[in-house]
C-alpha atoms as a PDB file:
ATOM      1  CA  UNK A   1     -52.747  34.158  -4.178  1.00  0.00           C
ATOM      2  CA  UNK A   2     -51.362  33.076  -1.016  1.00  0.00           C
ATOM      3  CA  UNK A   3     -51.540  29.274   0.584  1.00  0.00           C
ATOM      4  CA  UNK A   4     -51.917  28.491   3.992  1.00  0.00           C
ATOM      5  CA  UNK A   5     -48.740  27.808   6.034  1.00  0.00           C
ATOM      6  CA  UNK A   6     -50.253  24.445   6.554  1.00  0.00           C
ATOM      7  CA  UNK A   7     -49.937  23.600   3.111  1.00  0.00           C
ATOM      8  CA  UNK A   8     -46.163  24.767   2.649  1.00  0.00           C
ATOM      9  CA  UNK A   9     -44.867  22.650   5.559  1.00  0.00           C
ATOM     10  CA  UNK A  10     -47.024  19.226   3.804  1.00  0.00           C
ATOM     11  CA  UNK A  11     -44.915  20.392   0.190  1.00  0.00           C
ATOM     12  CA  UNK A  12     -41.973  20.948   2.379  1.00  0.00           C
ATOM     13  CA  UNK A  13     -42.268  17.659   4.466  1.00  0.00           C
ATOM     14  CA  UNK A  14     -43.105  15.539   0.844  1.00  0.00           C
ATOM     15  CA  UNK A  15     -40.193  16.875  -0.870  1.00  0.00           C
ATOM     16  CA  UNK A  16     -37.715  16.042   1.989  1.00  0.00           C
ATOM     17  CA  UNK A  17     -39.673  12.235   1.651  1.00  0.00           C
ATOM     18  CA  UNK A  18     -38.812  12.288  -1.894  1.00  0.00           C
ATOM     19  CA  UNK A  19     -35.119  13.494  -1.242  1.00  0.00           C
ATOM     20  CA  UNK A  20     -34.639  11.264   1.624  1.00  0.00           C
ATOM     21  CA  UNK A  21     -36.467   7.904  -0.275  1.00  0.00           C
ATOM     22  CA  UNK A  22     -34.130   8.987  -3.194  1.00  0.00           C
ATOM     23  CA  UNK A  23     -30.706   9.419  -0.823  1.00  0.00           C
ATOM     24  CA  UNK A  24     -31.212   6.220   0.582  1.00  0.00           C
ATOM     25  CA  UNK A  25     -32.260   4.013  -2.450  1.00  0.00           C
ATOM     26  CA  UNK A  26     -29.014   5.258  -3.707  1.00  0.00           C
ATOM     27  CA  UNK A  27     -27.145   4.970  -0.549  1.00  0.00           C
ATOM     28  CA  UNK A  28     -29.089   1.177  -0.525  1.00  0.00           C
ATOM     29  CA  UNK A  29     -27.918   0.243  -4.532  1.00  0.00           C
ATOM     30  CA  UNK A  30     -24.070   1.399  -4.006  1.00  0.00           C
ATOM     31  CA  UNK A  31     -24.072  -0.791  -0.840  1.00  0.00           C
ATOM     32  CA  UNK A  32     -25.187  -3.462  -2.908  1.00  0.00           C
ATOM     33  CA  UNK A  33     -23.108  -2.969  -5.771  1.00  0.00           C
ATOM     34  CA  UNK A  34     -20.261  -3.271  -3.040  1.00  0.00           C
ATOM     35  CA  UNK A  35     -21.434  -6.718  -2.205  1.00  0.00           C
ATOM     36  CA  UNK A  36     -21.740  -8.085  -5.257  1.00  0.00           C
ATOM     37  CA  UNK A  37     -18.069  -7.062  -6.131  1.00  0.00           C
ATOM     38  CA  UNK A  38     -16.962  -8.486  -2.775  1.00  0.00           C
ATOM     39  CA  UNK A  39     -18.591 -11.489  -3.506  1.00  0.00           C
ATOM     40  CA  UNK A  40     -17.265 -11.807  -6.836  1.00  0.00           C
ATOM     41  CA  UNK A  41     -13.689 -11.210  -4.997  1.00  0.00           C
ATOM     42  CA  UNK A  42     -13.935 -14.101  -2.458  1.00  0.00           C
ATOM     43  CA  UNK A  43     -15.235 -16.383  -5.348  1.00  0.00           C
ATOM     44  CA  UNK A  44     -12.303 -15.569  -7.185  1.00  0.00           C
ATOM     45  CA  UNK A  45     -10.170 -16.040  -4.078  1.00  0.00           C
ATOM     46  CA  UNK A  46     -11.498 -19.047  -3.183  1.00  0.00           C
ATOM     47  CA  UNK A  47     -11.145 -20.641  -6.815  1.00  0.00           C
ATOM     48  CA  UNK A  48      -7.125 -19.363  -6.689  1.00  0.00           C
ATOM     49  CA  UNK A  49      -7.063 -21.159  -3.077  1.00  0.00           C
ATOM     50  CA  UNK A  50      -8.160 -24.403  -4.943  1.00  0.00           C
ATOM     51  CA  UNK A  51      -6.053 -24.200  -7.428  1.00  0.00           C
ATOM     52  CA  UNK A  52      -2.923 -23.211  -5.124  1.00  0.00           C
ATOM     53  CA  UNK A  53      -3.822 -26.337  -2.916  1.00  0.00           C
ATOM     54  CA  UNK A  54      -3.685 -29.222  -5.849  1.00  0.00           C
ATOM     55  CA  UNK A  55      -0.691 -27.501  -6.949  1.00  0.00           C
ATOM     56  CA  UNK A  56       0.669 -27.534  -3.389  1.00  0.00           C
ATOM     57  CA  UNK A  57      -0.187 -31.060  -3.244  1.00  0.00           C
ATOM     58  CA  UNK A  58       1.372 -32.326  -6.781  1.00  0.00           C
ATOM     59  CA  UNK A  59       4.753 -30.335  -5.499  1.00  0.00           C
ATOM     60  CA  UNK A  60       4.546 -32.196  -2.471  1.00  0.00           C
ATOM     61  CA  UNK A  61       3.740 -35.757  -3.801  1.00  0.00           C
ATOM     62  CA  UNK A  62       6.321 -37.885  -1.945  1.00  0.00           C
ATOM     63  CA  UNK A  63       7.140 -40.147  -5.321  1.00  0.00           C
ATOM     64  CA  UNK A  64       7.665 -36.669  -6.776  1.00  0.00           C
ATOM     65  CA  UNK A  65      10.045 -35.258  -4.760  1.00  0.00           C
ATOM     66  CA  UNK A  66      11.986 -38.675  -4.269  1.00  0.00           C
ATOM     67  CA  UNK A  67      12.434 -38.423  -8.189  1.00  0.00           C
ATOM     68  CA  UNK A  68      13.741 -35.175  -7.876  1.00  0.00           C
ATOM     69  CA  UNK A  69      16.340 -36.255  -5.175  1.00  0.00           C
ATOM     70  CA  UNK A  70      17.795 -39.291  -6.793  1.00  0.00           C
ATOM     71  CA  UNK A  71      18.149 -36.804 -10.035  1.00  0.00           C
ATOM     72  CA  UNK A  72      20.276 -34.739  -8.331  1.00  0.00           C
ATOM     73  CA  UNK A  73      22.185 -37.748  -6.320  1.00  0.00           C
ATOM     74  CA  UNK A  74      21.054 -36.286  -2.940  1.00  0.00           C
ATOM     75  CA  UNK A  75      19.638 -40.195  -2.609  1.00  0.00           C
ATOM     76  CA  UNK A  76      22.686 -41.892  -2.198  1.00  0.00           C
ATOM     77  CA  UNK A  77      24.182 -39.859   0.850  1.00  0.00           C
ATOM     78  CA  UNK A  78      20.800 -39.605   2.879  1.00  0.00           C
ATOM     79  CA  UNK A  79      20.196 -41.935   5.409  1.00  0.00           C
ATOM     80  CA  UNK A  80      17.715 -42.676   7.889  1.00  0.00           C
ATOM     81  CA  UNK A  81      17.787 -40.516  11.787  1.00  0.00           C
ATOM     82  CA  UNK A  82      18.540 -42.130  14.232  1.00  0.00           C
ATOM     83  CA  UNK A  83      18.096 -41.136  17.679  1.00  0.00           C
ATOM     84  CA  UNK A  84      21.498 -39.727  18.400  1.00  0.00           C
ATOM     85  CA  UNK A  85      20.595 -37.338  16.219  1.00  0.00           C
ATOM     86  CA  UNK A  86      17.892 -35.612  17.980  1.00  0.00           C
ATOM     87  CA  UNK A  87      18.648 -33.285  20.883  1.00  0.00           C
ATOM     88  CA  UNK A  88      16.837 -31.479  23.799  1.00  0.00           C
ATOM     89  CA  UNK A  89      16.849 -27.392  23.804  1.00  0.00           C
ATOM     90  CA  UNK A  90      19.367 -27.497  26.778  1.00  0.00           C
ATOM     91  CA  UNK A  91      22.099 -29.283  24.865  1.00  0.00           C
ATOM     92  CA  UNK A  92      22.340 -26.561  21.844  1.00  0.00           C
ATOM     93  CA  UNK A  93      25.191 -23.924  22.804  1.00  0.00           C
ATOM     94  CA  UNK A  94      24.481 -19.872  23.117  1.00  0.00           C
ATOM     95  CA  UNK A  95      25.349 -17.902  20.350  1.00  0.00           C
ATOM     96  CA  UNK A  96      28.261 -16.344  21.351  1.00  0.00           C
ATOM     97  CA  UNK A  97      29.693 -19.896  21.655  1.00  0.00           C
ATOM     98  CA  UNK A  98      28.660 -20.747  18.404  1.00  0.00           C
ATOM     99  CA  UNK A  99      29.613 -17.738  16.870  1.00  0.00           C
ATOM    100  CA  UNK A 100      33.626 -17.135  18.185  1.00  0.00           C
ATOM    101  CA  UNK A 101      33.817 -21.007  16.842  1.00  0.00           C
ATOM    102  CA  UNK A 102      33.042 -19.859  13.237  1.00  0.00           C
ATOM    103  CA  UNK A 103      36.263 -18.831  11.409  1.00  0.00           C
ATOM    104  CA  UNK A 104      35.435 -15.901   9.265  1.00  0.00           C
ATOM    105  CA  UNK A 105      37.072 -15.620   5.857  1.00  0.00           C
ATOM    106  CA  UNK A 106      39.443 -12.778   5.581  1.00  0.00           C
ATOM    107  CA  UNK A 107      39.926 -11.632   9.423  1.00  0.00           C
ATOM    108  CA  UNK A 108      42.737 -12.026  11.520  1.00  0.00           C
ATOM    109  CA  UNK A 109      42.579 -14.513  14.048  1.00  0.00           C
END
């Protein structure tokens, strides 16, 4: 017993639904799983960002690393710039200058 041709191309067209309702719930869930784990990642980064910033900020406590100075006697030769210190761009020398100044260890000069 035979069915109409009609009646193939209606099973033919509601399988394909099903395949293509079942190919993109799937395609749909993975997608989401993705998120989530992204999601999960920039949590994750963004609690290791707080916790590199307050330990940023206790290496960088001022009191902290004054401590740290006068315990290795770096204190008492510091001093405070002045402005004979500071220089514009056009005053530094090339490096060719700078360089055939340097005396290297072992070479004959």
């Amino acid at each position: 017993m035979f069915l109409r041709p009609r009646t193939y191309i209606y099973f033919l067209a509601g399988l394909s639904l099903v395949f293509s309702i079942y190919f993109f719930e799937n395609k749909v869930d993975g997608l989401r799983n993705q998120t989530a784990e992204k999601k999960a990642t920039i949590e994750r980064y963004k609690q290791e960002i707080t916790m590199l910033e307050a330990e940023w900020s206790y290496q960088n406590n001022p009191e902290r690393l004054a401590e740290i100075m006068f315990r290795l006697n770096w204190g008492e030769t510091l001093e405070t710039p002045t402005a004979m210190q500071f220089t514009e761009l056009n005053n530094i020398p090339d490096k060719a200058t700078y360089v055939s100044t340097l005396s290297v260890p072992g070479s004959m000069r």
